[in-house]
Protein backbone atom coordinates (compact mmCIF):
# COMPACT_ATOMS: atom_id res chain seq x y z
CA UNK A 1 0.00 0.00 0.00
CA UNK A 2 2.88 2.87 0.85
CA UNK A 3 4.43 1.42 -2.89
CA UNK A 4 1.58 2.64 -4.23
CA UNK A 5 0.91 5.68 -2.57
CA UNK A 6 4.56 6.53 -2.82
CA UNK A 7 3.58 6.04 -6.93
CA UNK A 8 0.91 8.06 -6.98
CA UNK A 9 2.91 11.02 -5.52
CA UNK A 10 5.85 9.79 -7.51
CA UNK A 11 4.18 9.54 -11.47
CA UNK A 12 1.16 12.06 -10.32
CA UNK A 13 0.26 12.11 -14.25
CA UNK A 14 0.03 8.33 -14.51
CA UNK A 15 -3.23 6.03 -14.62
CA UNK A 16 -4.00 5.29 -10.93
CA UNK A 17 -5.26 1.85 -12.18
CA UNK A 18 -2.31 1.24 -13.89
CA UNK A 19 0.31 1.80 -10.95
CA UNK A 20 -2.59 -0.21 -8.86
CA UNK A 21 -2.49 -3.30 -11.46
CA UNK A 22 1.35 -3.26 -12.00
CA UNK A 23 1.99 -2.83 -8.42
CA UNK A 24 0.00 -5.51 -6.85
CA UNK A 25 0.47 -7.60 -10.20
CA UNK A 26 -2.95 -8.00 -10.63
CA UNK A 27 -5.14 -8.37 -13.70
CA UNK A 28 -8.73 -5.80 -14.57
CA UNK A 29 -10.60 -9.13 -13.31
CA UNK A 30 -8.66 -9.11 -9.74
CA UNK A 31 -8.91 -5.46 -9.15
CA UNK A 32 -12.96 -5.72 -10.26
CA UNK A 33 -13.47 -8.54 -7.69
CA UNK A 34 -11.41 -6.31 -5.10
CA UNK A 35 -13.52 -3.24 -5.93
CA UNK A 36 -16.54 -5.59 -5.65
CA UNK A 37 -15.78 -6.27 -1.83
CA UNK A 38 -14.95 -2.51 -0.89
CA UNK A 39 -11.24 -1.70 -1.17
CA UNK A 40 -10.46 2.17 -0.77
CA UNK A 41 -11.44 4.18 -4.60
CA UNK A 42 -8.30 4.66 -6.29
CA UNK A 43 -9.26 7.84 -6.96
CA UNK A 44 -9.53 9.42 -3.06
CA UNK A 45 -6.73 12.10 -2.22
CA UNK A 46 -3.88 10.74 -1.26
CA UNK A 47 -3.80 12.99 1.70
CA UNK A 48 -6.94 10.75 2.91
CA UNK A 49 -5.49 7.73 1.98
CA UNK A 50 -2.30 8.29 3.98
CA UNK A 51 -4.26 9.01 7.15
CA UNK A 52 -6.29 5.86 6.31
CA UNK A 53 -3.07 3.66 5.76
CA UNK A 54 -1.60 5.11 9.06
CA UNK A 55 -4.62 4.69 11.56
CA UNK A 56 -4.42 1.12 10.15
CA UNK A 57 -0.72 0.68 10.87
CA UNK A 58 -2.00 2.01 14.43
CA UNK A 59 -4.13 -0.51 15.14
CA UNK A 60 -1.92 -3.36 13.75
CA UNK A 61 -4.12 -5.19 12.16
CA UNK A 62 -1.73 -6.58 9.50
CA UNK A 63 -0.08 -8.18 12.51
CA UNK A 64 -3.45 -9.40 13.94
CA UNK A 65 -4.08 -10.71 10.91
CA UNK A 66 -0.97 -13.35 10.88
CA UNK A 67 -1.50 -14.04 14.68
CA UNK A 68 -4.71 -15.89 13.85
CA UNK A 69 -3.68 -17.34 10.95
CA UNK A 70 -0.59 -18.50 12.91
CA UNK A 71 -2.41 -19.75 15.80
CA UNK A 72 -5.46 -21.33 13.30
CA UNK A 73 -2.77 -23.18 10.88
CA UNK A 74 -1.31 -24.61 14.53
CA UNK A 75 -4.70 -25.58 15.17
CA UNK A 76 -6.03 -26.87 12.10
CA UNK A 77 -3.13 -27.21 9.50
CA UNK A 78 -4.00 -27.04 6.05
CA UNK A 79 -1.48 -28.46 3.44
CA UNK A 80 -1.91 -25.61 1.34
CA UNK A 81 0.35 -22.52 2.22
CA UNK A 82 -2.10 -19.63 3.45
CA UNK A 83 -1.44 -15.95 2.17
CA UNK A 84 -3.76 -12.94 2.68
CA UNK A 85 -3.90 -9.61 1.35
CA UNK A 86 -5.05 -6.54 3.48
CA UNK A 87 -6.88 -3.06 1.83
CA UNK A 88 -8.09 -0.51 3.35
CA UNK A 89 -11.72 -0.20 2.95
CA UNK A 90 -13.37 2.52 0.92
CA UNK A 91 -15.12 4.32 3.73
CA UNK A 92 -18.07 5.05 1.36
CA UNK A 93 -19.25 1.80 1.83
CA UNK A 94 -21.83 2.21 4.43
CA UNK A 95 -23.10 -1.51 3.03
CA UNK A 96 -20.03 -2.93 4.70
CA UNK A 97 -19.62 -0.41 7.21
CA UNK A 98 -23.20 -0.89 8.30
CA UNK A 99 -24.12 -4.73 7.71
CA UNK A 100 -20.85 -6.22 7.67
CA UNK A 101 -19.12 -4.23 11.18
CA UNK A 102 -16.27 -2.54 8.58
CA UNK A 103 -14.72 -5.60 7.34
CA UNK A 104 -15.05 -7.26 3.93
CA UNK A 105 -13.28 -10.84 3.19
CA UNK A 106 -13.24 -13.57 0.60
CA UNK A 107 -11.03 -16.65 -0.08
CA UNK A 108 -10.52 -17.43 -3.80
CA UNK A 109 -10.02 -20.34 -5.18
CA UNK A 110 -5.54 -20.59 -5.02
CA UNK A 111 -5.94 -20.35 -1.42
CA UNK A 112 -5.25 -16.39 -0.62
CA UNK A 113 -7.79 -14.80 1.85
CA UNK A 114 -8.47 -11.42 0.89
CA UNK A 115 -9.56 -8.10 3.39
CA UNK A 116 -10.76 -4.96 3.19
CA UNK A 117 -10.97 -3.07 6.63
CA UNK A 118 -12.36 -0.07 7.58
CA UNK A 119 -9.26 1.61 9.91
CA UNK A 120 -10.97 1.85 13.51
CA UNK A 121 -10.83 0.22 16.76
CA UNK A 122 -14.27 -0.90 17.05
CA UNK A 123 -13.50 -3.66 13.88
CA UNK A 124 -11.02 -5.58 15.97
CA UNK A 125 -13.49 -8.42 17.22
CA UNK A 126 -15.58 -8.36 13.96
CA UNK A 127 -12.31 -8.65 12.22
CA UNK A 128 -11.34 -12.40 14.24
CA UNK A 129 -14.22 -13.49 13.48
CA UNK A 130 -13.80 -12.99 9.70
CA UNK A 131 -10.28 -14.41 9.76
CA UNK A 132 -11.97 -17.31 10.95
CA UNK A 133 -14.64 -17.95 8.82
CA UNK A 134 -12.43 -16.76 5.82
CA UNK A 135 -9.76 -19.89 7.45
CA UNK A 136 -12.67 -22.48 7.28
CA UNK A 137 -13.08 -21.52 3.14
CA UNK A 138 -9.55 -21.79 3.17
CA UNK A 139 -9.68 -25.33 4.93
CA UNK A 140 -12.93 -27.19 3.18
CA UNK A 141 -11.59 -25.73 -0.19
CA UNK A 142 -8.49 -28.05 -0.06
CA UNK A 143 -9.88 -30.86 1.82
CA UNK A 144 -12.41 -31.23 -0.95
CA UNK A 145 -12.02 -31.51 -4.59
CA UNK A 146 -14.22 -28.79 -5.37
CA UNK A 147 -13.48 -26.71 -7.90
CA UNK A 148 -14.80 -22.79 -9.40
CA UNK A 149 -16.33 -24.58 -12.63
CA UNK A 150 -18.28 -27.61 -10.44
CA UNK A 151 -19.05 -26.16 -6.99
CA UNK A 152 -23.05 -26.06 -6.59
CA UNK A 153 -25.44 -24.19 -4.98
CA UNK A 154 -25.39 -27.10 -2.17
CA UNK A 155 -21.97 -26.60 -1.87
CA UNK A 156 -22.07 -22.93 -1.49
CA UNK A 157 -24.84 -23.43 1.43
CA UNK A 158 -22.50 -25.58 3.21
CA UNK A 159 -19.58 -23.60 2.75
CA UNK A 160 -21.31 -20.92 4.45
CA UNK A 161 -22.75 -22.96 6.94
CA UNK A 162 -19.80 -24.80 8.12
CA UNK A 163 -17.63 -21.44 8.25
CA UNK A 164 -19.86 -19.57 10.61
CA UNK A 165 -20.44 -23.17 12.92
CA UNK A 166 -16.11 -23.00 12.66
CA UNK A 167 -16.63 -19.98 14.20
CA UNK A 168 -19.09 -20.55 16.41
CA UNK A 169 -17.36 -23.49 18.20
CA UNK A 170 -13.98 -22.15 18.14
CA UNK A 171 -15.25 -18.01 19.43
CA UNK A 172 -18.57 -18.48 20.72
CA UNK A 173 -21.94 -17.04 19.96
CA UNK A 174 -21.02 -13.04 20.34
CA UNK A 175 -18.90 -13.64 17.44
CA UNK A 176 -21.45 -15.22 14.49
CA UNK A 177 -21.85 -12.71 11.62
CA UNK A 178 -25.14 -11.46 11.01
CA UNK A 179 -26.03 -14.45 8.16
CA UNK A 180 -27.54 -16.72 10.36
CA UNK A 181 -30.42 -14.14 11.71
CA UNK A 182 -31.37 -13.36 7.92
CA UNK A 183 -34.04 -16.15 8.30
CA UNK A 184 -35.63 -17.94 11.20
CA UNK A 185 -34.94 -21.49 11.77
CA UNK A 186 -38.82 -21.61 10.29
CA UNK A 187 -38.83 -19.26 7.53
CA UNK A 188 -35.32 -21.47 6.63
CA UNK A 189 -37.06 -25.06 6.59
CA UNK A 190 -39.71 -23.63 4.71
CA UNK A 191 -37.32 -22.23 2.10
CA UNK A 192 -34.81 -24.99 2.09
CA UNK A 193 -37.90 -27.58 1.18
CA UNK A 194 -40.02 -24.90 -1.26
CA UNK A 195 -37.11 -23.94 -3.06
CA UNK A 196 -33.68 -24.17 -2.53
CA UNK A 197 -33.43 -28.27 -1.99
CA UNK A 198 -35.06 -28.86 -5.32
CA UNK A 199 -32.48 -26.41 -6.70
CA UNK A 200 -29.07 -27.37 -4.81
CA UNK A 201 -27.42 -28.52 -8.03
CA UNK A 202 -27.62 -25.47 -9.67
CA UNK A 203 -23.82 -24.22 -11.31
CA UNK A 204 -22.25 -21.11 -11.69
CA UNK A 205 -23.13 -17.45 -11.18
CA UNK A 206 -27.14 -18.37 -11.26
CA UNK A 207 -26.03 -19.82 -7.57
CA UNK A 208 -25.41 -16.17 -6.52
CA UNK A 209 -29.55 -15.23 -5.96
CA UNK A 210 -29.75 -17.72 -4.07
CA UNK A 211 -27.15 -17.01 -1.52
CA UNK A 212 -27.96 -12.81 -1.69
CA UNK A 213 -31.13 -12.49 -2.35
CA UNK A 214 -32.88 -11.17 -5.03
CA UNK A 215 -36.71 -9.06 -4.91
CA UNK A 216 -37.15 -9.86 -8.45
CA UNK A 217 -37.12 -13.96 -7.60
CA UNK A 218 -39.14 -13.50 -4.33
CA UNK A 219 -35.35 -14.49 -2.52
CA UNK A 220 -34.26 -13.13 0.54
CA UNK A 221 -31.67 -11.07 1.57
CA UNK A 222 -28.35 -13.53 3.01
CA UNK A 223 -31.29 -16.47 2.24
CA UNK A 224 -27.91 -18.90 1.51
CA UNK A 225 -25.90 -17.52 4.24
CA UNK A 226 -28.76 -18.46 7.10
CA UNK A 227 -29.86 -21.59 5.47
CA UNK A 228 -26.70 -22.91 5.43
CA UNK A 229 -25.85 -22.42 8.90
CA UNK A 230 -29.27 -24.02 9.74
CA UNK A 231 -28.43 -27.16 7.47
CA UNK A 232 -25.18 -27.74 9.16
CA UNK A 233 -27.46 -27.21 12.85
CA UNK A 234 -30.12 -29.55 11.70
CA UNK A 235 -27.12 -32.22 11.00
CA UNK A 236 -25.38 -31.34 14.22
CA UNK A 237 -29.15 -32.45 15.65
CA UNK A 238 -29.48 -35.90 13.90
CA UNK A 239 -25.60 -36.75 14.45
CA UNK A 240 -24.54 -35.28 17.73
CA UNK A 241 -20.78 -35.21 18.31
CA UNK A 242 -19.64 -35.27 15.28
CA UNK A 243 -16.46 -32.80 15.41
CA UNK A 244 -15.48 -29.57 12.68
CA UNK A 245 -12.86 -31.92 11.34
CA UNK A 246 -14.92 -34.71 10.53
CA UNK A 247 -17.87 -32.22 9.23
CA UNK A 248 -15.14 -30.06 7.02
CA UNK A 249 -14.26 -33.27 5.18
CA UNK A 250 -17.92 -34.43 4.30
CA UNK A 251 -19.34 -33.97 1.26
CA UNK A 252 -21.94 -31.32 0.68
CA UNK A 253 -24.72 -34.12 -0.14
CA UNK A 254 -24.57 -35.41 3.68
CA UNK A 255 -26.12 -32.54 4.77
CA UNK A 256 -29.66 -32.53 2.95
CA UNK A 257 -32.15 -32.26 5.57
């Protein structure tokens, strides 16, 4: 992040997307997915950026950051190597700011877990919790052979599911994300049997409705997010003691309720 802002100030004439692409060595499909989960606008003066990028040093979240991954890869080793990338987080985004307690994460597909954090003290506990769901992708990922091209929308659900239980059992309750309270457990069995079960197989970006929402298709908002936790619950129910090792290992068809 200083590399870049030290560009900016550096080549003040030059495409801000282009230092931002060369710099991080990233391609206009990375940086759309990044953009897509909140990093800071490329365009914000730098002046605001700099404060941004030093409140963050501050708080040392970078270093928080590798703690927990230190301490989960003790815990629960993975054989893939773990890397993560931390941005700041555009602090337009009152979506994330507002719904998501200022931090944004996903884990693509090679393994890295990806942030975007909004620089203030009150993120710290909402950020271990997202390390630790974002660990759990990391985890099921490589213990499966699922893939981009043939993960399903059953998958996805358990994914989900499984991530926020990871969290559940190894933080406790205080820190769940707000998925799980998208639905009741009601309004979830209702959905999972109207709708979703008959269309767990579905491929692809159509899967994506299904897990946000979407007015148009009657869908509700995080539907995917709470109905996977519940599916992972309702097995915990019928199979009690079965451990977050075993679970992260089982295929996404052992779960249909």
């Amino acid at each position: 992040m200083e590399t870049f802002l030290k560009a900016i100030a550096s080549y003040p004439g030059t495409s801000r997307k282009d230092l931002f692409l060369e710099i991080f060595n990233l391609s206009e499909e990375e940086l759309e997915t990044r953009s897509f989960f909140g990093i800071f606008h490329l365009e914000s003066e730098i002046g605001i950026l700099e404060s941004q990028l030093n409140k963050m040093h501050s708080l040392t979240y970078e270093n928080f950051i590798k703690d927990e991954l230190t301490l989960l890869c003790k815990e629960f080793p993975v054989s893939k190597a773990i890397e993560f990338e931390l941005f700041i987080l555009d602090e337009q985004d009152q979506f994330v700011r507002e719904k998501l307690g200022g931090v944004s994460a996903f884990t693509d597909w090679s393994g890295k877990l990806f942030f975007a954090v909004f620089p203030d003290a009150q993120v710290r506990s909402t950020l271990k919790s997202v390390i630790n769901h974002e660990y759990h992708h990391h985890w099921r990922m490589h213990a499966l052979t699922i893939t981009k091209q043939n993960q399903t929308l059953m998958d996805r659900l358990i994914l989900e599911g499984l991530a926020e239980h990871f969290v559940e059992i190894r933080l406790g309750d205080a820190y769940l994300g707000p998925y799980k309270d998208a639905l009741t457990e009601q309004q979830a069995k209702d959905l999972w049997e109207s709708t979703y079960k008959l269309c767990r197989t579905e491929l692809g970006g159509r899967t994506d409705v299904y897990m946000f929402g979407s007015k148009e298709e009657k869908l509700p908002f995080w539907g995917g997010y709470s109905i996977g936790y519940y599916l992972v619950k309702w097995y915990l129910e019928k199979n009690e003691g079965s451990s977050i090792e075993y679970m992260t290992s089982l295929s996404s068809e052992n779960f249909i309720f």
